[in-house]
Protein backbone atom coordinates (compact mmCIF):
# COMPACT_ATOMS: atom_id res chain seq x y z
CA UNK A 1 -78.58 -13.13 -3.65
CA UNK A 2 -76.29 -16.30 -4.11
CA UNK A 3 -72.71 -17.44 -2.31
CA UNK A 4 -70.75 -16.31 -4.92
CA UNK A 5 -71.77 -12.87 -4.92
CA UNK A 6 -71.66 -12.65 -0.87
CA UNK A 7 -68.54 -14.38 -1.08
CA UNK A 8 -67.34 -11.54 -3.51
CA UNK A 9 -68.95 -8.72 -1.77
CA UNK A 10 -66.99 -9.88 1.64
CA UNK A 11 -64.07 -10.11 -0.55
CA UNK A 12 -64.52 -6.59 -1.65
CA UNK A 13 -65.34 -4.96 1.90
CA UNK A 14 -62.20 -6.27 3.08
CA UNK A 15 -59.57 -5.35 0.20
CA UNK A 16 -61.32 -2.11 -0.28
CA UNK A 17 -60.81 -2.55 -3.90
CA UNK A 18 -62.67 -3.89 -6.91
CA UNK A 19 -58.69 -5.04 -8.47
CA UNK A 20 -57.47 -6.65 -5.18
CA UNK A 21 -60.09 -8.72 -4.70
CA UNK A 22 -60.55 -9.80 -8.35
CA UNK A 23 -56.46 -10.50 -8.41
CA UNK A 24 -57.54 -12.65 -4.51
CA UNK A 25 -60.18 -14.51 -6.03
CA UNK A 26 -58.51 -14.78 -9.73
CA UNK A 27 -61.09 -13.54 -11.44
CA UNK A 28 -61.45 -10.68 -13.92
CA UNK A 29 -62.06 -6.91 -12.35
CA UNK A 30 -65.38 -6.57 -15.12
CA UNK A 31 -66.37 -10.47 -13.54
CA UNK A 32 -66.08 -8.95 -10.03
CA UNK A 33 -68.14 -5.40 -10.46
CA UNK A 34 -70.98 -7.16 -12.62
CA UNK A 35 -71.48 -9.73 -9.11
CA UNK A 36 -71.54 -6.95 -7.19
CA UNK A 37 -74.14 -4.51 -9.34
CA UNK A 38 -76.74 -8.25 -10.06
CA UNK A 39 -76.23 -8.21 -6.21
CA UNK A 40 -76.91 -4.25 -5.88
CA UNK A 41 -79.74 -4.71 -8.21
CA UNK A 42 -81.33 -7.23 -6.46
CA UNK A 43 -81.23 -5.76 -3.07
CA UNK A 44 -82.03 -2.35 -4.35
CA UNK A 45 -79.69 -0.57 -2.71
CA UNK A 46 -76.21 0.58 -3.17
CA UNK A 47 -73.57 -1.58 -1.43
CA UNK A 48 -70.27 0.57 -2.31
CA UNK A 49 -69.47 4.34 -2.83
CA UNK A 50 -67.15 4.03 -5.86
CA UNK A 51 -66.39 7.85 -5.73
CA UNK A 52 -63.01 8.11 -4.09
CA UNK A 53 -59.64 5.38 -5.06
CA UNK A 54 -60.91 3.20 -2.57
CA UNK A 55 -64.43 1.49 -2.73
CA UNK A 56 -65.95 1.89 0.77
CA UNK A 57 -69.28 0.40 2.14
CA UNK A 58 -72.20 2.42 2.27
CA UNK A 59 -74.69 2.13 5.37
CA UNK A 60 -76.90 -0.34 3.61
CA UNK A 61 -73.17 -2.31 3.08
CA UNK A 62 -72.59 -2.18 6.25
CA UNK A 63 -75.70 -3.28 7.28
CA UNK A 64 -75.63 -6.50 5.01
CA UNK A 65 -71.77 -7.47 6.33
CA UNK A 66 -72.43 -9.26 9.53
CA UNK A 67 -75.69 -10.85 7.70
CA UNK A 68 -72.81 -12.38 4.83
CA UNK A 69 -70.17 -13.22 7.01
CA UNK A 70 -73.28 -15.57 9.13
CA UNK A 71 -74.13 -16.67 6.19
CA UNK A 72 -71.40 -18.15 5.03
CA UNK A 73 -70.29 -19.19 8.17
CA UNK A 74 -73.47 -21.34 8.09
CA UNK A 75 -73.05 -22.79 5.07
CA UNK A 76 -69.60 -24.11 6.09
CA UNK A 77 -71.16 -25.53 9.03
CA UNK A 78 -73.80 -27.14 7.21
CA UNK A 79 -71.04 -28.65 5.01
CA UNK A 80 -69.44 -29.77 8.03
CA UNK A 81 -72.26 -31.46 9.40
CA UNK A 82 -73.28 -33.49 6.76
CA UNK A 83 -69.70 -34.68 6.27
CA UNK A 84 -70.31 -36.29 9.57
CA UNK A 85 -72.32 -38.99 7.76
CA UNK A 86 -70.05 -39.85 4.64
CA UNK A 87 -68.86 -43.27 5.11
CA UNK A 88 -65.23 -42.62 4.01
CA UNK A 89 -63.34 -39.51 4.05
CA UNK A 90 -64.26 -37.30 0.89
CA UNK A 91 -65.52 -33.95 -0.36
CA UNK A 92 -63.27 -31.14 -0.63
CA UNK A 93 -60.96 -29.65 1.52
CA UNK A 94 -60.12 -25.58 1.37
CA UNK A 95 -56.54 -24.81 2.73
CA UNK A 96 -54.86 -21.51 2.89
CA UNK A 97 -51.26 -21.29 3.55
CA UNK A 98 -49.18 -18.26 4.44
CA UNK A 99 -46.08 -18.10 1.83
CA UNK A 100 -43.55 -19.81 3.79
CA UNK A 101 -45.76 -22.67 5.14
CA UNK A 102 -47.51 -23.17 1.83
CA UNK A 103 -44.38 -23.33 -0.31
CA UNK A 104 -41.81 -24.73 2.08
CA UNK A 105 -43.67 -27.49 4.08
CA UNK A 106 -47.30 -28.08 2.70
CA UNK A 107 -46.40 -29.66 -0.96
CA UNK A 108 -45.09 -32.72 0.50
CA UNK A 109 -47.96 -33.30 3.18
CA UNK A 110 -50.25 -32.74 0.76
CA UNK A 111 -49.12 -35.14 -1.62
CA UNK A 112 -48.88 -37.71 0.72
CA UNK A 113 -52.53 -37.21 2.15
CA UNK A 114 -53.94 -36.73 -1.28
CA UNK A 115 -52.65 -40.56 -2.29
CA UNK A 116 -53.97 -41.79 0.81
CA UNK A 117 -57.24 -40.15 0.60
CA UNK A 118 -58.23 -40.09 -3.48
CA UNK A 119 -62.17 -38.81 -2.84
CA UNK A 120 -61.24 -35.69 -1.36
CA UNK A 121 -60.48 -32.42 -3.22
CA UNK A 122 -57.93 -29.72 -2.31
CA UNK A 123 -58.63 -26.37 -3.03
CA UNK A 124 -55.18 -25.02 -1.71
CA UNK A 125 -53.97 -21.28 -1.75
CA UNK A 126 -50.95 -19.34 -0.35
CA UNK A 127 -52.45 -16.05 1.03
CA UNK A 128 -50.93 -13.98 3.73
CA UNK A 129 -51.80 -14.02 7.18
CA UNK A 130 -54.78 -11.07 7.46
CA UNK A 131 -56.44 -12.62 4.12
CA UNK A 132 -55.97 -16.24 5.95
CA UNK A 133 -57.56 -14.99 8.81
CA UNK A 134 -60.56 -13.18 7.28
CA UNK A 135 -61.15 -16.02 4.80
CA UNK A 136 -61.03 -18.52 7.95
CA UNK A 137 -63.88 -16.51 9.57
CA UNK A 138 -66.10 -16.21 6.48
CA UNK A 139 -65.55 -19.38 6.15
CA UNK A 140 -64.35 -19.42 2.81
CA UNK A 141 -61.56 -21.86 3.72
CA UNK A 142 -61.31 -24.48 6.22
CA UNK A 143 -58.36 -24.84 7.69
CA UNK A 144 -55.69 -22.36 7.52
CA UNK A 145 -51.59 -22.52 8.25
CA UNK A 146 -49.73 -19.18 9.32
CA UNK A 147 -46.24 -17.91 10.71
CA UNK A 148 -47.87 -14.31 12.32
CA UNK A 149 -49.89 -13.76 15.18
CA UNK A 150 -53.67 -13.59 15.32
CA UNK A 151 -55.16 -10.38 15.17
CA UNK A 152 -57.84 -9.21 17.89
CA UNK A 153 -60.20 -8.64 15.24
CA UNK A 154 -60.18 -12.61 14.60
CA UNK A 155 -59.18 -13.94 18.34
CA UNK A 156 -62.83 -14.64 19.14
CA UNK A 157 -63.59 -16.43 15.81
CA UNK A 158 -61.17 -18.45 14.99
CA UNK A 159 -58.92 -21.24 16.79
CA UNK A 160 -55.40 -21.69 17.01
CA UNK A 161 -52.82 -24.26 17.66
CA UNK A 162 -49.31 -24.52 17.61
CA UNK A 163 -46.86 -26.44 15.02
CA UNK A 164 -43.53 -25.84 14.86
CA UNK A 165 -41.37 -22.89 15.80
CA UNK A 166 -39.05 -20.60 13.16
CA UNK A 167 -36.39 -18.02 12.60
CA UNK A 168 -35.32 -15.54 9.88
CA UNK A 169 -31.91 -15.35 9.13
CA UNK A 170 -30.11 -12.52 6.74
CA UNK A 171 -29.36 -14.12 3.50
CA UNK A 172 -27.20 -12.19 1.05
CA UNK A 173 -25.24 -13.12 -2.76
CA UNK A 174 -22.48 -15.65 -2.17
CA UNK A 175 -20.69 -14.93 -5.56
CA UNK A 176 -20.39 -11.01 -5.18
CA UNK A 177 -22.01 -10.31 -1.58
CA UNK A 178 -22.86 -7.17 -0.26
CA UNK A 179 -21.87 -8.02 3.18
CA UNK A 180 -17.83 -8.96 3.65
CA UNK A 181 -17.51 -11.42 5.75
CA UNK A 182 -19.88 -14.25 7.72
CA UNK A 183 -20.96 -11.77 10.53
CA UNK A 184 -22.17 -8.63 10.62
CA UNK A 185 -23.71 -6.17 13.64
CA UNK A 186 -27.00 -5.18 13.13
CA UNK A 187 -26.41 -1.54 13.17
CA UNK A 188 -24.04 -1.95 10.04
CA UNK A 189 -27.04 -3.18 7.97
CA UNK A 190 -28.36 0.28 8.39
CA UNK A 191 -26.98 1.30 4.96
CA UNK A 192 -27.40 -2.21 2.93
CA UNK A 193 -30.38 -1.85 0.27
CA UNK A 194 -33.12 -4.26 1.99
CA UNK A 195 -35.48 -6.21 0.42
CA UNK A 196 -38.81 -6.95 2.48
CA UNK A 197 -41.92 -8.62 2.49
CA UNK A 198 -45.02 -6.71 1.93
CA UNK A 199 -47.33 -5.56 4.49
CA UNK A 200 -49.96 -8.03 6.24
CA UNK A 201 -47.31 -10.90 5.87
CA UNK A 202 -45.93 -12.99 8.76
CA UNK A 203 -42.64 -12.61 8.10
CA UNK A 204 -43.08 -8.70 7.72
CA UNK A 205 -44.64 -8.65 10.92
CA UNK A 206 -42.24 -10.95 13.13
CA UNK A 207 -39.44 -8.69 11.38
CA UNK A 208 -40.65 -5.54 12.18
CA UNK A 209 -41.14 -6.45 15.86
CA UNK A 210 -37.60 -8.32 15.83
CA UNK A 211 -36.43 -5.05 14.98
CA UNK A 212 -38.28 -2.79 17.31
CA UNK A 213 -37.36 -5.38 19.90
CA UNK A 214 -33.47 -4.55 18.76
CA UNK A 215 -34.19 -0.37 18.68
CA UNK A 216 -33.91 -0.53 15.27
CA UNK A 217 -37.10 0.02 13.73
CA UNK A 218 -37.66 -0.91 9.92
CA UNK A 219 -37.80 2.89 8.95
CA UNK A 220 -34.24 3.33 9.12
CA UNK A 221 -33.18 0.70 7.18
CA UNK A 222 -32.86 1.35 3.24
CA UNK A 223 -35.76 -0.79 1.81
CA UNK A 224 -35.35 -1.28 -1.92
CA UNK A 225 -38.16 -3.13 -2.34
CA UNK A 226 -41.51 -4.51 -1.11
CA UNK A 227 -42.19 -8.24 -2.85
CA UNK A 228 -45.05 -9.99 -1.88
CA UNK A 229 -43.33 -13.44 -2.98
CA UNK A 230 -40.57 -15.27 -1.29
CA UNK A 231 -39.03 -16.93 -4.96
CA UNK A 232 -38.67 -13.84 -6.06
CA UNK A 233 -37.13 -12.16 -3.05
CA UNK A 234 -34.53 -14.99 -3.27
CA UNK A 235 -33.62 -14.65 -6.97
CA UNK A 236 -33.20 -10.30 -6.79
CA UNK A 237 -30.56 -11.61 -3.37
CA UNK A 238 -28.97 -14.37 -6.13
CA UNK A 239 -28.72 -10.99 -8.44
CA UNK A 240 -27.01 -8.86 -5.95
CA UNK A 241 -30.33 -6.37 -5.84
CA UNK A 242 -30.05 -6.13 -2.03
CA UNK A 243 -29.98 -8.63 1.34
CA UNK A 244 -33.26 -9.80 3.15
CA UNK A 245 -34.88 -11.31 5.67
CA UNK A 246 -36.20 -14.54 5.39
CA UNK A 247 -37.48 -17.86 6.88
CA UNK A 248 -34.68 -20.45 6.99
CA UNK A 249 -37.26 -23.02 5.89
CA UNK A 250 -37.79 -20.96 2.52
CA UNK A 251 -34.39 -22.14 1.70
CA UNK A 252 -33.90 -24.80 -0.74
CA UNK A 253 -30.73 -27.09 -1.63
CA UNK A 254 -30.66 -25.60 -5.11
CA UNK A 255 -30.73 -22.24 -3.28
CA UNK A 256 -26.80 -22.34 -1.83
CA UNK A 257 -25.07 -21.65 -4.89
CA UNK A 258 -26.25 -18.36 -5.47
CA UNK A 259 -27.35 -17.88 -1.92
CA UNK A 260 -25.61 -17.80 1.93
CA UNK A 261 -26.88 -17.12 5.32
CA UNK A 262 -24.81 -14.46 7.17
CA UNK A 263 -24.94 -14.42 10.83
CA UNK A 264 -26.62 -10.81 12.42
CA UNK A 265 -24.85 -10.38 15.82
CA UNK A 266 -26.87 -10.67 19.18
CA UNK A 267 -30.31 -10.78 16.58
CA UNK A 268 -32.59 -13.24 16.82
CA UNK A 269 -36.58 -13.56 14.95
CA UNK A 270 -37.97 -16.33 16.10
CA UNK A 271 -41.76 -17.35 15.31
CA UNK A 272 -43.94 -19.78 15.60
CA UNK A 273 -46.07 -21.65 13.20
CA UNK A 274 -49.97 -22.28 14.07
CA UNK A 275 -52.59 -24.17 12.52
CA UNK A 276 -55.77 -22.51 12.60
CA UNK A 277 -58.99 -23.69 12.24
CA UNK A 278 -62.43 -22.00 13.22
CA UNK A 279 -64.52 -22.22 16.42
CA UNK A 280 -66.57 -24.64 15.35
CA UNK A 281 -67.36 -28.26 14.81
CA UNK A 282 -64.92 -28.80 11.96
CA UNK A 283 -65.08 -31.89 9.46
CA UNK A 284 -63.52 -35.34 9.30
CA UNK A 285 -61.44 -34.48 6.19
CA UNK A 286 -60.10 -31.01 8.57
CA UNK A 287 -59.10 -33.42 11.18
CA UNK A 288 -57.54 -35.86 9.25
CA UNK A 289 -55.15 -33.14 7.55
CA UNK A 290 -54.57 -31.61 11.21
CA UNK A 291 -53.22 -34.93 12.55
CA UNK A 292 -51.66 -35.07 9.49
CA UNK A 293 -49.34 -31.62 9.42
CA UNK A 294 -48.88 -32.34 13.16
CA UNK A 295 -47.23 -35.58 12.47
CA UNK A 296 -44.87 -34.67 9.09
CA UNK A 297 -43.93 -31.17 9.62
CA UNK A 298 -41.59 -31.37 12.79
CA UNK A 299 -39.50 -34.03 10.73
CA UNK A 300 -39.32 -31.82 7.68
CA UNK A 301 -38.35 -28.87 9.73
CA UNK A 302 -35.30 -30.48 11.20
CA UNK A 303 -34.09 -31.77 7.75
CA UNK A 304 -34.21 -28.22 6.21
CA UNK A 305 -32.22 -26.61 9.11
CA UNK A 306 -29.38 -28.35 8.01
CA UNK A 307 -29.04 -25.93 4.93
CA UNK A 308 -27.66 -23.02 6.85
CA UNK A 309 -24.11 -24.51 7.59
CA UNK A 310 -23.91 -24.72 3.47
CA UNK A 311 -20.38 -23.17 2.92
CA UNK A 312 -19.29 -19.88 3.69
């Protein structure tokens, strides 16, 4: 039994699926179910009932869960620990990012931090909030950087603290736009082909309760399309495929000429960005990257705003 198989099998439990968790931990689906047979074989036992579309756990699977989940939660302590007694700051550092964090705000920190600090190592991915989460508490990441809110599953085991606060706005085509005009009610929207974020994202979530907040529940909106990636929500808007929701930090200068912002009467999202980090001692190298964020994003925030007064 090694980390790399109970890192997979947690993977697995979670996505309920051999293929999502091979695409989460990009590695191949064959790569993924031999870990998880060596792991069966060893044990003895079968972990997974592979009969039905969805791989569930089996008793003995469910037995082993908490056991893996410690386990790793250990060794990410341990690493923690003995971190403690490095002279300088090094090692490596495991950051997962929700979409609009990751892509909008992170790069630059990052790049910043990693010149300052050469020894350590980023391992840095953009996940969405539940995956954040989970990974967070099986400590297969440690820090992590969302725009939802935390789950009651996860409240108890991990930490959160706040960052910065954002909005959606409606963005729609500026050379041929669906919507005529700068403003538009809500209700109007109702018949407008909508492009959304998939489901277990921040943004989805702050949207849909936005909405319900509003009456106006997702469901009767005309949703073209689920896309689990904010670049390519903005390019199908650029091509006229439909309007969408979207964090006004995910907007980008050389966004505006294919993009606008149209203002949704008496609507507002607003959400707030947290840094979360588990309940634990956490290392130097965590710490220095929380100060870090803290300082630099606020700034980078207020210089981005600026982009929604670009033209008509």
């Amino acid at each position: 039994m090694t980390n790399d198989q109970l890192r997979i099998f947690l993977k697995v439990a979670e996505q309920e699926s051999f293929t999502l968790a091979s695409e989460i931990l990009f590695l191949t689906q064959p790569a993924v179910s031999l870990q998880i047979k060596t792991l069966e074989n060893d044990l003895g036992v079968k972990l997974f009932d592979r009969s039905g579309r969805r791989v569930n756990l089996t008793e003995a699977g469910r037995t082993l869960l908490p056991y893996a989940r410690r386990i790793m939660e250990e060794m990410s302590h341990a690493r923690s620990e003995i971190t403690r007694f490095t002279r300088d700051s090094q090692g490596t550092l495991r950051i997962g990012a929700s979409n609009t964090i990751g892509v909008a705000l992170l790069p630059k920190v990052l790049a910043g931090f990693r010149k300052d600090h050469p020894s350590i190592t980023i391992q840095f991915s953009i996940l969405n909030t539940h995956q954040i989460l989970f990974d967070l508490k099986t400590s297969e990441i440690d820090i992590g950087f969302i725009e939802g809110e935390v789950a009651r599953t996860y409240a108890q085991s991990v930490a959160r603290s706040f960052l910065a606060q954002d909005r959606l706005v409606l963005i729609d085509n500026r050379k041929t736009p669906l919507v005529k005009g700068t403003r538009i009610a809500l209700p109007n929207l109702l018949g407008f082909p909508l492009i959304v974020r998939e489901q277990g994202s921040g943004t989805r979530q702050i949207l849909e309760n936005a909405l319900l907040d509003h009456g106006v529940p997702l469901e009767r909106f005309s949703v073209a399309m689920t896309v689990g990636h904010t670049g390519v929500i903005k390019k199908l808007v650029g091509m006229g495929t439909g309007v969408a929701f979207l964090s006004i930090l995910a907007l980008e200068p050389g966004d505006m000429p294919s993009l606008r912002v149209v203002s949704v009467d008496g609507f507002q999202a607003i959400r707030d960005l947290w840094i979360l980090l588990p309940k634990r001692r956490i290392s130097k190298t965590t710490a220095l990257l929380c100060e870090r964020v803290k300082e630099e994003v606020p700034g980078l925030i207020s210089g981005m705003q600026d982009l929604e007064k670009s033209g008509p």
